[in-house]
Protein backbone atom coordinates (compact mmCIF):
# COMPACT_ATOMS: atom_id res chain seq x y z
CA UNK A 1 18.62 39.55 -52.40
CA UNK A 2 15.44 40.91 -51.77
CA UNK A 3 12.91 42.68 -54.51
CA UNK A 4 14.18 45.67 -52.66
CA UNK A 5 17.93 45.01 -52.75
CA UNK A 6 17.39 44.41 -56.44
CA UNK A 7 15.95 47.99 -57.54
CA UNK A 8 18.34 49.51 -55.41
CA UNK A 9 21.11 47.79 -56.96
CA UNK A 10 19.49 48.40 -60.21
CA UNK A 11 18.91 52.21 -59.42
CA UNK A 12 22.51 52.46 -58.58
CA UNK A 13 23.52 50.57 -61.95
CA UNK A 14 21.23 53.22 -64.02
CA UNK A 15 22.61 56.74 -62.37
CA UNK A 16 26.12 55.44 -63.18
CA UNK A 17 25.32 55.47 -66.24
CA UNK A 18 23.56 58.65 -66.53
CA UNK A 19 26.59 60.03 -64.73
CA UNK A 20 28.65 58.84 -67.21
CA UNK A 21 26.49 60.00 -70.13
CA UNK A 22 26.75 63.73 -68.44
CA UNK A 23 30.06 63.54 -68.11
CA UNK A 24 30.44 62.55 -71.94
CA UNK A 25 27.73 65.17 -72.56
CA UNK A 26 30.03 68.26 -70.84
CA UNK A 27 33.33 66.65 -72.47
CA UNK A 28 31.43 66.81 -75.95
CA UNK A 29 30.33 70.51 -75.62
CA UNK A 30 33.17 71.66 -74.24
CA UNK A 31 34.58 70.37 -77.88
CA UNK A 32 31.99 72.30 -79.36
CA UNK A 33 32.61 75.40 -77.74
CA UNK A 34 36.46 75.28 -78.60
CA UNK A 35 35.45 74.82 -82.59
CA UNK A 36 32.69 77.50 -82.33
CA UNK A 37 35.24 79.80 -80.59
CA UNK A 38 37.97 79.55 -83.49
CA UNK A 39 34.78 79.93 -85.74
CA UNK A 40 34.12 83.19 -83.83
CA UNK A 41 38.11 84.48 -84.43
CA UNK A 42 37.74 83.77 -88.25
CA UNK A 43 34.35 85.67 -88.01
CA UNK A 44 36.34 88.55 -86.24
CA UNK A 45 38.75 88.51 -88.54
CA UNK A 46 36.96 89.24 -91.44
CA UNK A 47 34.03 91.41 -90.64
CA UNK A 48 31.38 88.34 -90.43
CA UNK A 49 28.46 88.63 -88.90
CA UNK A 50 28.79 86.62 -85.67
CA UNK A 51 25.17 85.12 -86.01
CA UNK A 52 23.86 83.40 -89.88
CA UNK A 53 20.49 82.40 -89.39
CA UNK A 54 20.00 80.87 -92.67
CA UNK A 55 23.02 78.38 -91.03
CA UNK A 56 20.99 78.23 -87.67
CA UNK A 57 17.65 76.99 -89.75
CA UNK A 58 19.33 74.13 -91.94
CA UNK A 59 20.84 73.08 -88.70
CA UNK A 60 17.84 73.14 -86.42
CA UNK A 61 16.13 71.01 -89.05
CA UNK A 62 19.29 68.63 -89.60
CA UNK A 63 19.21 68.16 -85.99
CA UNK A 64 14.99 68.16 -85.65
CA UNK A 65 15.21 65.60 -88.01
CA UNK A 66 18.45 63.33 -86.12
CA UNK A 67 16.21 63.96 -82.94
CA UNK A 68 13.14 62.03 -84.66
CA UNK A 69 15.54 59.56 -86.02
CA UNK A 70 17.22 58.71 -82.54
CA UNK A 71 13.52 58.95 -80.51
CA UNK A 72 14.05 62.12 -78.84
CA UNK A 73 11.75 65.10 -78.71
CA UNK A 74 12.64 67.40 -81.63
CA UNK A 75 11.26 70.52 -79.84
CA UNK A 76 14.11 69.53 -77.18
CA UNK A 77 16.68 69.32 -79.81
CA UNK A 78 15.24 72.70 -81.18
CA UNK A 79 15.31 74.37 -77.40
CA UNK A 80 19.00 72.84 -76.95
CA UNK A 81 20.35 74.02 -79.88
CA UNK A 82 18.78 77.66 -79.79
CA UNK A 83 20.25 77.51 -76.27
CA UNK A 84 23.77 76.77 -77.48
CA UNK A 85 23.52 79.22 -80.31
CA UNK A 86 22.76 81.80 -78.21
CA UNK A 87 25.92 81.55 -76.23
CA UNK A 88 28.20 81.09 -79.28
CA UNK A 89 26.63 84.16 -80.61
CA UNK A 90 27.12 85.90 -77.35
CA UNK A 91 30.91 84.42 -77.45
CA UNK A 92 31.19 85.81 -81.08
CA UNK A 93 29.70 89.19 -80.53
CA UNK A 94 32.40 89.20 -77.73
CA UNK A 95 35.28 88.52 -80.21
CA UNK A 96 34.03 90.78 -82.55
CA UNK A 97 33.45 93.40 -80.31
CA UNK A 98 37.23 92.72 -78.45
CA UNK A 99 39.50 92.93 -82.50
């Protein structure tokens, strides 16, 4: 095989298992989004506030902190998890606004 042949091979090898990782990725927040959602009806149910940003803080430094830990950017962690939050509280708001 040529040096060519090799890094092709080798680039193949490396988006399967990115793919793979995404794949896990989606599988893993669609989890997520099932648990926030029955956190959401509970939330309904009771007259909680959909959003508790005293929650959101100790998580964003849990996870600022795992970020660091696993050699990831914590200000991504921070962005990715203020971008999830947002849609929970949107899907919250939405069960709230629907009991």
């Amino acid at each position: 095989m040529t040096d060519a042949e090799d890094a092709r091979a080798e680039l193949q090898r490396l988006r399967g298992t990115i793919d793979n990782i995404d794949a896990a990725l989606i599988f893993m927040l669609a989890e997520r989004f099932r648990a926030t959602q029955q956190v959401g009806v509970l939330k309904a149910d009771h007259a909680m506030p959909p959003s508790d940003p005293a929650r959101e803080e100790q998580q964003v430094a849990r996870l600022r902190a795992l970020a660091e830990e696993a050699h990831l950017d914590p200000e991504f962690a921070e962005k990715w998890f203020n971008f999830v939050v947002a849609e929970v509280i949107r899907h919250h708001t939405e069960t709230a606004e629907g009991r």
